[in-house]
N, C-alpha and C. Protein backbone atom coordinates (compact mmCIF):
# COMPACT_ATOMS: atom_id res chain seq x y z
N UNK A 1 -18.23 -6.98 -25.76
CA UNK A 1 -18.36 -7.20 -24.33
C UNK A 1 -19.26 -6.10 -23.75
N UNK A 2 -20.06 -6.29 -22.71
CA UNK A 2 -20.85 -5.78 -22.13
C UNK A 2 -20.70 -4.88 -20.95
N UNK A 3 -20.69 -3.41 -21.29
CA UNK A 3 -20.45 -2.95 -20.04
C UNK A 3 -20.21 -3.32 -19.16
N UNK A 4 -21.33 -3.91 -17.77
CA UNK A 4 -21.29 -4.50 -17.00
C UNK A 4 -20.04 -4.96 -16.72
N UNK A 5 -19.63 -6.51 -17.38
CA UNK A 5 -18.56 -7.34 -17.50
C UNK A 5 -17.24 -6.06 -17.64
N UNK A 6 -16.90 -5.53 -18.41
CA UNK A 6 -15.73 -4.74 -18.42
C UNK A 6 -15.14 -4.30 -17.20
N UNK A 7 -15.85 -3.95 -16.12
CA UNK A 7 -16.24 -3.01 -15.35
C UNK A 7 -15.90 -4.21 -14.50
N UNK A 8 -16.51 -5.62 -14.11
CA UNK A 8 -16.19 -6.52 -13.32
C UNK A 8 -15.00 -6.98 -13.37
N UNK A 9 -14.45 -7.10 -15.17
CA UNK A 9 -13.11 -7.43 -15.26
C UNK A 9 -12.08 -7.35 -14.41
N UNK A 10 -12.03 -5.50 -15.38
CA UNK A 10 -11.22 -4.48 -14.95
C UNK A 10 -11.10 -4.62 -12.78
N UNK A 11 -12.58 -4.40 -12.43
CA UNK A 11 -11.91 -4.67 -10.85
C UNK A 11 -11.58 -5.84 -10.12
N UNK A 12 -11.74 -6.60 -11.26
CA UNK A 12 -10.90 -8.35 -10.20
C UNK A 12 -9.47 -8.38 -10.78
N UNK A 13 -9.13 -7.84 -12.25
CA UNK A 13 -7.56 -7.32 -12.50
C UNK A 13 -7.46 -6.70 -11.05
N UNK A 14 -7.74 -5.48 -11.28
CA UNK A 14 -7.06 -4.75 -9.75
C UNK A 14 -7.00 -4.83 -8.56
N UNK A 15 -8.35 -6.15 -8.26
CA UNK A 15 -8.25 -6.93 -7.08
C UNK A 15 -7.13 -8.23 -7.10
N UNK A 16 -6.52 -8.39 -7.90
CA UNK A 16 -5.38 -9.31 -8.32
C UNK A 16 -4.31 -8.99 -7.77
N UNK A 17 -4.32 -8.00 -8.73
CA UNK A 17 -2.96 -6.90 -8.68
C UNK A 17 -2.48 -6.35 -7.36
N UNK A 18 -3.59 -6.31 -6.43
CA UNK A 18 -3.72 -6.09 -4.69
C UNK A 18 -3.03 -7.30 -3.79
N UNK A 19 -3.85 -7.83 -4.48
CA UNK A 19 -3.24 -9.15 -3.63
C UNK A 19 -1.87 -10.31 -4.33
N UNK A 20 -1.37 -9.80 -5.06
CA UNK A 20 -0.27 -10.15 -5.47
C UNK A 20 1.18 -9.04 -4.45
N UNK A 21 0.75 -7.87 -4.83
CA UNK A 21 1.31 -7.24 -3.74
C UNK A 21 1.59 -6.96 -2.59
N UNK A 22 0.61 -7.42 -2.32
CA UNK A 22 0.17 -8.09 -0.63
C UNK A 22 0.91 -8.91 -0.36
N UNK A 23 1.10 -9.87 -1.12
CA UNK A 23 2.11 -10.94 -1.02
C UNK A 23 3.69 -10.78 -1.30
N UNK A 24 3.75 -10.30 -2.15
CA UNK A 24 4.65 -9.78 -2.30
C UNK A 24 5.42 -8.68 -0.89
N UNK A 25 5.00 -8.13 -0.75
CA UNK A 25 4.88 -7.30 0.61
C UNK A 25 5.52 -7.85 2.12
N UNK A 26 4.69 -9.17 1.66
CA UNK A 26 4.91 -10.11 2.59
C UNK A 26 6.46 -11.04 2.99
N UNK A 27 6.52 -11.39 1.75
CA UNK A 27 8.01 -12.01 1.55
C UNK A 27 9.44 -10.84 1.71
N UNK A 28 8.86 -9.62 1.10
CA UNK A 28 9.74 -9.01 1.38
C UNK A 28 10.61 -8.49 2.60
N UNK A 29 9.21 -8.55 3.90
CA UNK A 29 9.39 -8.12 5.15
C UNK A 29 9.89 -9.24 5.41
N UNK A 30 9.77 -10.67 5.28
CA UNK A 30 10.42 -11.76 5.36
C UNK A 30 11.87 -11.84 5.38
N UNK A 31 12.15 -11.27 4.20
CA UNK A 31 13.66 -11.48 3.57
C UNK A 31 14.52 -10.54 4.15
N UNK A 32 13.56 -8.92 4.80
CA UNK A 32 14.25 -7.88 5.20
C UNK A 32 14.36 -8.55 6.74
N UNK A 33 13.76 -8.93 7.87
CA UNK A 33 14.17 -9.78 9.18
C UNK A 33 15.47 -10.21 9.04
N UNK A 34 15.30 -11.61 8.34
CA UNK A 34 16.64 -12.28 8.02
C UNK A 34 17.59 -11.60 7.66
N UNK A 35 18.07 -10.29 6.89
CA UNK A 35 19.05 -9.31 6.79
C UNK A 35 19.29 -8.85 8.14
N UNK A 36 17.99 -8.24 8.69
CA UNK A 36 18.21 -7.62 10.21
C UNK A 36 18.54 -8.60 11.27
N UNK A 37 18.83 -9.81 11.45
CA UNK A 37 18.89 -10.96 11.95
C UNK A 37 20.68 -10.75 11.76
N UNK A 38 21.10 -11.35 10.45
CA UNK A 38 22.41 -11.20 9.96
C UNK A 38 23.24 -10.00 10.85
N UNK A 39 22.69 -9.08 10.54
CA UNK A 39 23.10 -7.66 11.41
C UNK A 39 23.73 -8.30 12.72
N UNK A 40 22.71 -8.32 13.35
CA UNK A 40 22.39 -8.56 14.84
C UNK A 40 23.80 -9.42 15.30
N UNK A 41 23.77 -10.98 14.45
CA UNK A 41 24.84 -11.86 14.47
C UNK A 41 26.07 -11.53 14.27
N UNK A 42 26.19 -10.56 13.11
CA UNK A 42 27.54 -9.96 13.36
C UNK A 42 28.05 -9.27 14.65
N UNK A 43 27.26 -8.62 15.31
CA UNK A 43 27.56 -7.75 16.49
C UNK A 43 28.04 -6.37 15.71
N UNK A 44 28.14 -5.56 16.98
CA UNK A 44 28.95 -4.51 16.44
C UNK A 44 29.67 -4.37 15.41
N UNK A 45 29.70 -2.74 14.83
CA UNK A 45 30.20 -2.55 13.55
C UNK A 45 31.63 -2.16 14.02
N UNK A 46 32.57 -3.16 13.74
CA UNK A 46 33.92 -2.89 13.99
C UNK A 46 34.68 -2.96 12.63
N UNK A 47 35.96 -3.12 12.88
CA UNK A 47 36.85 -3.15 11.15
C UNK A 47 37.12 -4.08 11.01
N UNK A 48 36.86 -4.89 11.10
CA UNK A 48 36.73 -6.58 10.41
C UNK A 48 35.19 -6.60 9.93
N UNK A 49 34.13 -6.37 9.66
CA UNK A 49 33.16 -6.73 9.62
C UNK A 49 32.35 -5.35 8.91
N UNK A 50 33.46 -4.20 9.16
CA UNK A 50 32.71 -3.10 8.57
C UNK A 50 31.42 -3.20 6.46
N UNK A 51 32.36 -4.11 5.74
CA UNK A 51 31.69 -4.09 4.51
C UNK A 51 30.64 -4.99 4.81
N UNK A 52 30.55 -5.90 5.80
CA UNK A 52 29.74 -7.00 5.76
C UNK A 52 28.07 -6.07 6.38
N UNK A 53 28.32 -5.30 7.32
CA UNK A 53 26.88 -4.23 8.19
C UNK A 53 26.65 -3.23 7.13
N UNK A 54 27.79 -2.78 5.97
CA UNK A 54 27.34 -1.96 4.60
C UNK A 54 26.82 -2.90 3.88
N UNK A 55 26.69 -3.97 3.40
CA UNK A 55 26.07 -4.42 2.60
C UNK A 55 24.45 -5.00 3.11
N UNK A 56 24.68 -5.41 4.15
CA UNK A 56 23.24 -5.60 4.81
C UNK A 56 22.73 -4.60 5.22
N UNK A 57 22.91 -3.35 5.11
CA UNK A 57 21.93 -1.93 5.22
C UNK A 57 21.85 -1.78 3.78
N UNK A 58 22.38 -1.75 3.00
CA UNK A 58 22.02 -1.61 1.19
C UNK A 58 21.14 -2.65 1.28
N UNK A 59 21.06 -3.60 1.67
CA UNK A 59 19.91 -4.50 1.25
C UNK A 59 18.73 -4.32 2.08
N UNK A 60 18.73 -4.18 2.66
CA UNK A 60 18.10 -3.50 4.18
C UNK A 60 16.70 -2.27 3.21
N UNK A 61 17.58 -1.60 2.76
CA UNK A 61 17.45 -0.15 2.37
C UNK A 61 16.80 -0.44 1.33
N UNK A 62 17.66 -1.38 0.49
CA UNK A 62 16.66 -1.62 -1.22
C UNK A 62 15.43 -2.24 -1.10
N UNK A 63 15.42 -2.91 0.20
CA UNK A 63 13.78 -3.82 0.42
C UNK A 63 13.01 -2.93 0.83
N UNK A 64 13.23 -1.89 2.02
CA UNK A 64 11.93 -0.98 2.00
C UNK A 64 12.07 -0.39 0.86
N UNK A 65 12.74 -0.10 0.24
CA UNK A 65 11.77 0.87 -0.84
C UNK A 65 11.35 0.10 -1.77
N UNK A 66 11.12 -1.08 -1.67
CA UNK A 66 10.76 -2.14 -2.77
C UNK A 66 9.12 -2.16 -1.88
N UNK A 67 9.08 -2.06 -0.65
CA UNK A 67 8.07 -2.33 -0.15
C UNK A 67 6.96 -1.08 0.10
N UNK A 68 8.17 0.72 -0.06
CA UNK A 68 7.50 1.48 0.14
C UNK A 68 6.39 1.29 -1.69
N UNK A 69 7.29 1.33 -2.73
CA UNK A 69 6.48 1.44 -4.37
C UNK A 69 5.03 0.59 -4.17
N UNK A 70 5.90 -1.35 -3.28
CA UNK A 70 4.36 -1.71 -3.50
C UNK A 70 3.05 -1.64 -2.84
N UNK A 71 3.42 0.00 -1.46
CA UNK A 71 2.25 -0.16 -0.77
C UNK A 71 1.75 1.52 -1.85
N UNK A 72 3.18 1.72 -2.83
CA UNK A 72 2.20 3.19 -3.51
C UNK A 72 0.78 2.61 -4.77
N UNK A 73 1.89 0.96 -4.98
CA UNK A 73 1.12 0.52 -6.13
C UNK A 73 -0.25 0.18 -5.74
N UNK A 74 -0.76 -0.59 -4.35
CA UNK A 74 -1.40 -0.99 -3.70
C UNK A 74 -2.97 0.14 -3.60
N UNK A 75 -1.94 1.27 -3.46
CA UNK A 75 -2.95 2.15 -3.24
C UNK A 75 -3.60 3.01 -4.51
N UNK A 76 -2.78 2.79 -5.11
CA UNK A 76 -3.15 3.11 -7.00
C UNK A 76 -4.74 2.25 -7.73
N UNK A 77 -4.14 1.01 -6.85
CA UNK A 77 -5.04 0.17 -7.03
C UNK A 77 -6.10 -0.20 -6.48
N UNK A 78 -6.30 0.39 -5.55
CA UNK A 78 -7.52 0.54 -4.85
C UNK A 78 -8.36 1.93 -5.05
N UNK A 79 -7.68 2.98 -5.43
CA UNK A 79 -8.42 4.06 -6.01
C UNK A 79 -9.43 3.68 -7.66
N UNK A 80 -8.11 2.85 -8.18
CA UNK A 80 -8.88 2.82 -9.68
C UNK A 80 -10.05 1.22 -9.30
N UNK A 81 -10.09 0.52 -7.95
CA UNK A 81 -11.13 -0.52 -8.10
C UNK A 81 -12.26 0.57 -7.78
N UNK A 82 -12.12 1.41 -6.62
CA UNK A 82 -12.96 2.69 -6.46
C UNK A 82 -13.43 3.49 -7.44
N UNK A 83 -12.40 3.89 -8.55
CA UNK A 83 -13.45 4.52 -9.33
C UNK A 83 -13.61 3.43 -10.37
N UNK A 84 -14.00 2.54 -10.57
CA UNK A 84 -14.46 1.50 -11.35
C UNK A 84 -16.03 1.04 -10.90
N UNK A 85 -15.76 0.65 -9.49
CA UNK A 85 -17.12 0.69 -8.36
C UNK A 85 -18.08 2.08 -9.02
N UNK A 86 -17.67 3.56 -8.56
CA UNK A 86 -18.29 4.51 -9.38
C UNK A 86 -18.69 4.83 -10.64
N UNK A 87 -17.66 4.29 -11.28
CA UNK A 87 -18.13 4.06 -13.02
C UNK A 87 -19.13 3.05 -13.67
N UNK A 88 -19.45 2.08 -12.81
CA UNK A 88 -20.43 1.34 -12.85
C UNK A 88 -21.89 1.69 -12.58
N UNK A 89 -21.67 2.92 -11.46
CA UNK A 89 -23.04 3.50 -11.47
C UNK A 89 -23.91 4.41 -12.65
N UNK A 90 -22.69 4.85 -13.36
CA UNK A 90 -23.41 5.15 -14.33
C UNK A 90 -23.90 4.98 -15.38
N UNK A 91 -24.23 5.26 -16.58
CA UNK A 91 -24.74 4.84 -17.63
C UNK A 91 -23.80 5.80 -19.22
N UNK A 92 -22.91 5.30 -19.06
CA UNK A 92 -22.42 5.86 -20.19
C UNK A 92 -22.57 5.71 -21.76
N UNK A 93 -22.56 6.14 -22.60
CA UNK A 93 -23.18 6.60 -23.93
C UNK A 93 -21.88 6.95 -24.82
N UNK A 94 -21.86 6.37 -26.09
CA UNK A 94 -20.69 6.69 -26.80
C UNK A 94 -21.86 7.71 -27.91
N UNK A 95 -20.78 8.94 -28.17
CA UNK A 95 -21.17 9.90 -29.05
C UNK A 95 -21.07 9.30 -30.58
N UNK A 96 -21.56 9.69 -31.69
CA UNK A 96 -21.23 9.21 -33.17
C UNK A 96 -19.58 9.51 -33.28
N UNK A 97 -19.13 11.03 -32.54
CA UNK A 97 -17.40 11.05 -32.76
C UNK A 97 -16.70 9.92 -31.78
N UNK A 98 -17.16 9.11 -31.24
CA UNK A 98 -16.52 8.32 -30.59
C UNK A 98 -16.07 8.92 -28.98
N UNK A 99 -16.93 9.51 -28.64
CA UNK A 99 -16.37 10.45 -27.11
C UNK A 99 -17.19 9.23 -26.73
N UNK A 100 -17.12 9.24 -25.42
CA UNK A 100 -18.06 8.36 -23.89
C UNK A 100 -18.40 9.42 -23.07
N UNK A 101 -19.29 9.52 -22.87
CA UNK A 101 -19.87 11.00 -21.70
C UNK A 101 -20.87 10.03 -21.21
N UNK A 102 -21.14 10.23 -20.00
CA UNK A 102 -22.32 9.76 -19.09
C UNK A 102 -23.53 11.07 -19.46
N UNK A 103 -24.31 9.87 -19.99
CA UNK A 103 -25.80 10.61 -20.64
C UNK A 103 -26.42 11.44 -19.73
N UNK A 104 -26.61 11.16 -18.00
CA UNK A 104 -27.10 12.45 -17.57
C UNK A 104 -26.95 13.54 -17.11
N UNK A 105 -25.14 14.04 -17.97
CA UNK A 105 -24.98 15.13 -18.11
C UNK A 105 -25.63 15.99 -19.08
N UNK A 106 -25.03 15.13 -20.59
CA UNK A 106 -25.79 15.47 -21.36
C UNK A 106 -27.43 15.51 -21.30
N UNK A 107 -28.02 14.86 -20.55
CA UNK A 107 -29.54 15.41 -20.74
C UNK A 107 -29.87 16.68 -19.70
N UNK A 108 -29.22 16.72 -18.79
CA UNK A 108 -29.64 17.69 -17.88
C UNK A 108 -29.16 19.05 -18.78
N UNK A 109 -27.95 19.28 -19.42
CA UNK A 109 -27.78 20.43 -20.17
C UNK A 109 -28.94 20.22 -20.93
N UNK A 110 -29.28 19.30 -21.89
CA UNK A 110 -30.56 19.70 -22.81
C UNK A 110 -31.84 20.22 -22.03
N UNK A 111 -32.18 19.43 -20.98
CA UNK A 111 -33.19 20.11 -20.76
C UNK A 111 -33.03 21.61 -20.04
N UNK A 112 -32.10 22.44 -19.63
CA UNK A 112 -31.53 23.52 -18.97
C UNK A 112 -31.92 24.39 -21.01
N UNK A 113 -31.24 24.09 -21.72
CA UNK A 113 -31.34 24.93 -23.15
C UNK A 113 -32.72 24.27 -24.13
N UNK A 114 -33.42 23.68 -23.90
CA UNK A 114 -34.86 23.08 -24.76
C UNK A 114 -35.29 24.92 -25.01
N UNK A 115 -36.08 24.51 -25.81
CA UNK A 115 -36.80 25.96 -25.89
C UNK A 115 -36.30 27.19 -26.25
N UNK A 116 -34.72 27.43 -25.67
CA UNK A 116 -33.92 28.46 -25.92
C UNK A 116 -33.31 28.48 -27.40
N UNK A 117 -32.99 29.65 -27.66
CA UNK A 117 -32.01 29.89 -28.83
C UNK A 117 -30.39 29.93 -28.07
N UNK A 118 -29.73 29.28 -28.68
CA UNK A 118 -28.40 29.12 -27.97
C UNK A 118 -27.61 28.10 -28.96
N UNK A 119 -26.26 28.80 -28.23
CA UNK A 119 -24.83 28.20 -29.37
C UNK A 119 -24.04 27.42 -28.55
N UNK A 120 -23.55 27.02 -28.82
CA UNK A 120 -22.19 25.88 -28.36
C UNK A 120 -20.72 26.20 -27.77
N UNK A 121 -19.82 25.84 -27.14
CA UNK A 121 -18.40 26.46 -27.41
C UNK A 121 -18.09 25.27 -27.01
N UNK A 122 -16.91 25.25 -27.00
CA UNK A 122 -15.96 23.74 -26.48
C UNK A 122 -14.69 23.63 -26.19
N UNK A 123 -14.16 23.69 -24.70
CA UNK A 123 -12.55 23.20 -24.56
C UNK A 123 -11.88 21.71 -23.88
N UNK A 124 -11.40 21.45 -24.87
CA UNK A 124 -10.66 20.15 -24.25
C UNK A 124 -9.63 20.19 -23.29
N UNK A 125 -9.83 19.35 -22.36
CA UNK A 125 -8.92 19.62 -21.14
C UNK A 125 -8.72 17.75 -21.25
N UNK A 126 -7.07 17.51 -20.49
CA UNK A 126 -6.83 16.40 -20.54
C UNK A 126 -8.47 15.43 -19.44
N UNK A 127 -8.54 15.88 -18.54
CA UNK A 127 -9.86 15.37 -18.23
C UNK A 127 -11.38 14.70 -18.58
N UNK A 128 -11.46 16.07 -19.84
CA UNK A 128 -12.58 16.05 -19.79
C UNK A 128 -12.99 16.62 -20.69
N UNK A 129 -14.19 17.09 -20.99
CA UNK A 129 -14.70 17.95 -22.16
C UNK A 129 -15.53 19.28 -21.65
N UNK A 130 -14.78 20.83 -21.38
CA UNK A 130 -15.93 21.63 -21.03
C UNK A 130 -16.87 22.71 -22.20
N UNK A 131 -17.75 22.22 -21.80
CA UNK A 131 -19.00 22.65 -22.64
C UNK A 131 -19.51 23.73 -22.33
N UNK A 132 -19.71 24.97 -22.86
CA UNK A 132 -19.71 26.04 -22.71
C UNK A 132 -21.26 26.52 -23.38
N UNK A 133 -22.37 27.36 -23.20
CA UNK A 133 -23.40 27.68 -24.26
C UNK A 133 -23.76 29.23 -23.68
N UNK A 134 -24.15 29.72 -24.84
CA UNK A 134 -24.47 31.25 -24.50
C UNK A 134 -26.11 30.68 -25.22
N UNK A 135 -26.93 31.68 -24.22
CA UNK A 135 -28.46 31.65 -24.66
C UNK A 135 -28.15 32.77 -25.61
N UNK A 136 -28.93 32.57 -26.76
CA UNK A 136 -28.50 34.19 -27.76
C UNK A 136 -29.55 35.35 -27.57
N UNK A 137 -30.51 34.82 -27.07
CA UNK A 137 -31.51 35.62 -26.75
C UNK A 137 -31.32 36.67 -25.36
N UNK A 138 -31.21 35.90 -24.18
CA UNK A 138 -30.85 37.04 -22.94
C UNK A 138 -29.15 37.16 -23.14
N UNK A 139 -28.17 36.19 -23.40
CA UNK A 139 -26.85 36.35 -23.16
C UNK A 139 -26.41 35.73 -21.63
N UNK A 140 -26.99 34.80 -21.28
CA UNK A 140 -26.69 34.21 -19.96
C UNK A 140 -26.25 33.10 -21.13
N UNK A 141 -24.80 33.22 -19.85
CA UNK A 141 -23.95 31.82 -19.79
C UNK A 141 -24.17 30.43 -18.95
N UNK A 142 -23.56 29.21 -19.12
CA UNK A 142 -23.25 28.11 -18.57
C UNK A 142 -22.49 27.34 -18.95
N UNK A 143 -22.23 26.14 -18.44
CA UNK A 143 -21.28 25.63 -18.86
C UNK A 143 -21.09 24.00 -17.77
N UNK A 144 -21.10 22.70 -19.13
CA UNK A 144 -20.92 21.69 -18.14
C UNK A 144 -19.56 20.77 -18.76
N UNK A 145 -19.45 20.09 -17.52
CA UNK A 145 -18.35 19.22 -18.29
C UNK A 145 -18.52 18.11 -18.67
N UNK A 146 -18.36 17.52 -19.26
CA UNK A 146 -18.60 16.04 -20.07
C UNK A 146 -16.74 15.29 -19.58
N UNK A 147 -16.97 14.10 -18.95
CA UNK A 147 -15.58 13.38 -19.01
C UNK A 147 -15.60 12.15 -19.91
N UNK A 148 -15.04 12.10 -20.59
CA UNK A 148 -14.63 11.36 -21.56
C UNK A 148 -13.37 10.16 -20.63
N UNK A 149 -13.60 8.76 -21.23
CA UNK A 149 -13.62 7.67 -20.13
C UNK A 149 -12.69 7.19 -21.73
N UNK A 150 -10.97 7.79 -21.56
CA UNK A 150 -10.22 6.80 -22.72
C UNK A 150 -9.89 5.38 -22.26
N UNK A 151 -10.42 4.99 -21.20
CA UNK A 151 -9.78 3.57 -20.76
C UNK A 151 -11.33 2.65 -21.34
N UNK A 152 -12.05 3.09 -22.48
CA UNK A 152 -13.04 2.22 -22.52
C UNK A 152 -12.83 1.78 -24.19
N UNK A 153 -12.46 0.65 -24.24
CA UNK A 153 -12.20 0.60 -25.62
C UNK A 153 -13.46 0.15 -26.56
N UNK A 154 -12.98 0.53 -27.61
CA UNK A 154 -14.30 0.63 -28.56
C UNK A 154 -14.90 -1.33 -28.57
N UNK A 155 -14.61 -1.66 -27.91
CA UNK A 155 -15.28 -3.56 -28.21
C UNK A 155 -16.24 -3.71 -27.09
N UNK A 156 -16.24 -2.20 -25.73
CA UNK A 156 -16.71 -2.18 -25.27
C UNK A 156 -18.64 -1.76 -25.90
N UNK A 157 -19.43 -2.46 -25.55
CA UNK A 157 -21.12 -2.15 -26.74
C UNK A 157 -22.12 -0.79 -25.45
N UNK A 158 -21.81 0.16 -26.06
CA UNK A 158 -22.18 1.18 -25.53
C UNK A 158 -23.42 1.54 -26.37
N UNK A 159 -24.53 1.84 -25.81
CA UNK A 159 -25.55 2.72 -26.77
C UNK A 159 -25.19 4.12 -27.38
N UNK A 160 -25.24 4.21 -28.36
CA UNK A 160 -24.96 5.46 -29.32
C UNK A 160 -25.83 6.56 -29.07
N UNK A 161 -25.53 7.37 -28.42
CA UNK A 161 -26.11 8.70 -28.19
C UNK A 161 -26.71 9.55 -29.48
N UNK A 162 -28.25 9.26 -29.24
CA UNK A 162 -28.83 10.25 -30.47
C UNK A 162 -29.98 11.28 -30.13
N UNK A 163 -29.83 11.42 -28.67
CA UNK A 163 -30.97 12.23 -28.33
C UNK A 163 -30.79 13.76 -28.39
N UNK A 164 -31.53 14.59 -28.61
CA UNK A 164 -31.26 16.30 -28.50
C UNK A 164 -30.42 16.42 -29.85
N UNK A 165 -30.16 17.60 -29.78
CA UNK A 165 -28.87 18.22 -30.60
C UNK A 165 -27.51 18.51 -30.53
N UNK A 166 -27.44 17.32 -29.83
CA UNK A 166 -25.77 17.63 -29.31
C UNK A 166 -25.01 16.41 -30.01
N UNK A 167 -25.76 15.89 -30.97
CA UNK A 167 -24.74 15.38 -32.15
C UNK A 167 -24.45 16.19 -33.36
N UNK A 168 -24.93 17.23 -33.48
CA UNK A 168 -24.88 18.37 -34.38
C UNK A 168 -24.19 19.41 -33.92
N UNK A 169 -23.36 19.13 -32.47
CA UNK A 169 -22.74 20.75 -31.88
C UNK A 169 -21.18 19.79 -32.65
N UNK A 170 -20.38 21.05 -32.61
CA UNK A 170 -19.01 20.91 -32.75
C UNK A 170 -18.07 20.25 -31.90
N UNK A 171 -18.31 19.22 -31.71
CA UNK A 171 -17.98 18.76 -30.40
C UNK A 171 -16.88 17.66 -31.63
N UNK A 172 -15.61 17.39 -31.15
CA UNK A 172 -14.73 16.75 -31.49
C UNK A 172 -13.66 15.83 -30.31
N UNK A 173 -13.21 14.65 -30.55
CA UNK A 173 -12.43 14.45 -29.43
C UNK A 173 -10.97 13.68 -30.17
């Protein structure tokens, strides 16, 4: 499957997933009225009627928070159609170790070290990948990060990154 398409998939899943909740959302405020309705008909909370105004506030109670999760889910899901929208702008590149880094990180570090004598370092962070290089010649530092994209599975057809020398650094994922 083709980049592109993955990327369209993935945000009409989560445009789904929106509007299922939406709906959902919907019925619920539905069902919570008619409880608050019930209320109302009972009248006052006296002692004949006291378990009957406890059980319609437990239900009362269990529907918003049924409604607070699906406006958290709602919004879960509109961040990840957002960064899906963003992930589309770029052009990502699978390494020979199987990492995904968006290539014009990696080229902007190459062209920043072309020419130079310089070494590598590398820490993995749940994020991301930070890339560390000492010039050996003056001893000036830098350092970029590479994010590695685990939600892209390998059936996804990515171009194989073979430019520069950064298939020869120690880079592992």
């Amino acid at each position: 499957m083709k980049f592109s398409e993955w990327i369209s998939k993935e945000v009409k899943s989560c445009e789904a997933e929106v509007t299922n909740s939406k709906n959902s959302i919907e019925a619920l405020q539905s069902e919570m009225k008619k409880a608050q309705q019930q209320k109302r008909e009972l009248g006052r909370k006296n002692d004949d009627n006291r378990e009957q105004h406890a059980r319609i506030e437990e239900r009362v109670t269990y529907i918003k928070s049924r409604i607070e999760s699906l406006k958290s889910k709602i919004s879960v899901r509109k961040t990840s159609i957002s960064d899906f929208k963003n992930l589309s702008k770029t052009k990502p590149v699978r390494l020979k170790t199987g990492a995904v880094v968006n290539s014009k990180i990696i080229d902007e570090m190459l062209k920043k070290l072309s020419g130079k004598s310089w070494s590598i370092e590398y820490t993995q962070y749940p994020d991301g990948l930070q890339i560390a290089y000492i010039n050996v010649r003056t001893g000036s530092k830098g350092s970029f990060k590479v994010y590695h994209m685990t939600a892209i599975s390998n059936s996804i057809e990515l171009p194989l990154f073979e430019k520069g020398d950064i298939k020869e650094c120690s880079i592992y994922l």
